[in-house]
Protein backbone atom coordinates (compact mmCIF):
# COMPACT_ATOMS: atom_id res chain seq x y z
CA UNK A 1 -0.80 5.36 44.96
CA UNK A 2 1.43 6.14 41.72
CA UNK A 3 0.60 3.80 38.72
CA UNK A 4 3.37 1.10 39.26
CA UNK A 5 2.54 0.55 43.07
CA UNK A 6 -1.09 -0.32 41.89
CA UNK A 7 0.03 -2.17 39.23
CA UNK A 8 2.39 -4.40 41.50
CA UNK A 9 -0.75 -4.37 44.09
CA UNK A 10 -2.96 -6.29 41.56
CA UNK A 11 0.10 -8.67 40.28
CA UNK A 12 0.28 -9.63 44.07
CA UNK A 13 -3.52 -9.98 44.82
CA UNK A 14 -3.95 -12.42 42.00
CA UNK A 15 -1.28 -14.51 43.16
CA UNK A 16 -3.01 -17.70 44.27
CA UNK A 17 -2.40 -20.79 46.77
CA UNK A 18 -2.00 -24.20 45.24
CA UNK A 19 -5.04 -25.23 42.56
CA UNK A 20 -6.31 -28.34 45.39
CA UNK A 21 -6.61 -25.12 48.28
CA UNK A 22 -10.20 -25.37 49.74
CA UNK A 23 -11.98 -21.93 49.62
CA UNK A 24 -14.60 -20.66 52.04
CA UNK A 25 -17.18 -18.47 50.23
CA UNK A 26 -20.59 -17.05 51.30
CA UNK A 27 -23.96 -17.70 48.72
CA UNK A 28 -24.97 -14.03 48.80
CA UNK A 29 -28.01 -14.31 45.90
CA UNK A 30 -30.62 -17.26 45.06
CA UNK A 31 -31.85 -18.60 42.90
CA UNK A 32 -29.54 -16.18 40.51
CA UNK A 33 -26.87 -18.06 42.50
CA UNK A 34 -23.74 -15.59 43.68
CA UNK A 35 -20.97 -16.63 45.93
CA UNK A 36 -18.76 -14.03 47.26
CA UNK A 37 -14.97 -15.08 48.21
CA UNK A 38 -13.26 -12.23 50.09
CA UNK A 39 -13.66 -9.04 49.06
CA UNK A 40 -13.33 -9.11 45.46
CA UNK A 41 -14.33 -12.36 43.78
CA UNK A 42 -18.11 -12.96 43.17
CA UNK A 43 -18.69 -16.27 42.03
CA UNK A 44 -22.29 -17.31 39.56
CA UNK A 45 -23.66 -20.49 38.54
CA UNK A 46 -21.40 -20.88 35.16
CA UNK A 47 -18.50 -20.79 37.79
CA UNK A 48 -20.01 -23.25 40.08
CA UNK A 49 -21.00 -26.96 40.13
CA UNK A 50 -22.09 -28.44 43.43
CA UNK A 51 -22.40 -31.75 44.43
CA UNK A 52 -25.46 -31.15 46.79
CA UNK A 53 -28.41 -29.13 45.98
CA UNK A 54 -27.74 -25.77 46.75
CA UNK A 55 -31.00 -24.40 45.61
CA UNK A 56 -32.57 -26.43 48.33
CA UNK A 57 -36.03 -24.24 49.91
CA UNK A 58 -38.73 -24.87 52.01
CA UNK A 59 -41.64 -22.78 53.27
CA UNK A 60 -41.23 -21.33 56.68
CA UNK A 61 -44.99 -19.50 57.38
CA UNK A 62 -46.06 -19.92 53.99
CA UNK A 63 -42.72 -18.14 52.52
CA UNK A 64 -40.36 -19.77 50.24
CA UNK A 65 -37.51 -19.93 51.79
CA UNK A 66 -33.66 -20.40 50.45
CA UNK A 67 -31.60 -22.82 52.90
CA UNK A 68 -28.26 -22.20 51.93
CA UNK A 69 -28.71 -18.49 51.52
CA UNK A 70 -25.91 -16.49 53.39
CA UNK A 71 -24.87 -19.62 54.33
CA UNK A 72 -20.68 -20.19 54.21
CA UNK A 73 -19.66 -22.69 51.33
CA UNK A 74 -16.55 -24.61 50.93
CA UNK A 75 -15.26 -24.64 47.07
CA UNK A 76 -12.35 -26.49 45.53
CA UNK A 77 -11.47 -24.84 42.68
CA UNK A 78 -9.97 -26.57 39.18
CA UNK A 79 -9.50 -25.05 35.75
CA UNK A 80 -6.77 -22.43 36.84
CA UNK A 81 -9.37 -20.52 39.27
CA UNK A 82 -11.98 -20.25 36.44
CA UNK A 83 -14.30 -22.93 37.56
CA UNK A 84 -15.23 -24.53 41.26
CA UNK A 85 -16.74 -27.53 42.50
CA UNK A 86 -19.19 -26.74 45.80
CA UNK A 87 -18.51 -30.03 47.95
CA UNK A 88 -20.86 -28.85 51.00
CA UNK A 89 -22.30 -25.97 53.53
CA UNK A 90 -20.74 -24.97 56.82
CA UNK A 91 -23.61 -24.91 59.59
């Protein structure tokens, strides 16, 4: 791929859907909270505010345990794409 095709390629892949567009992301990392959406954006907790506790744990066999890890999470995002409100998990 010559330089102008992957130049037009990354124009393209930042082109985004309207700012109220629900994303789906999965929380890859806690507690050093990391969402991944598709393949390229990975998401940390200066990015993220959630209005339920996504940190949430319990012990399973006397293991601390992250609920919500690898879990699928639905994000609105606001601030141009910079910044994302967590508004719940997907079971």
């Amino acid at each position: 791929m010559d330089g102008y095709t992957e130049l037009a390629q990354l124009f393209k892949d930042r082109d985004n859907d309207s700012p109220y567009t629900p994303m789906i992301g999965t929380i890859t990392a806690l507690p050093q909270l990391k969402i991944k959406c598709g393949t390229r954006i990975e998401l940390t907790a200066d990015e993220v505010k959630a209005v339920f506790d996504i940190y949430e744990q319990r012990y399973v066999d006397d293991r601390l345990v992250y609920i919500n890890l690898n879990k699928e999470v639905v994000l609105l995002p606001c601030s141009g794409y910079q910044r994302f409100i967590a508004i719940g998990v997907l079971k």
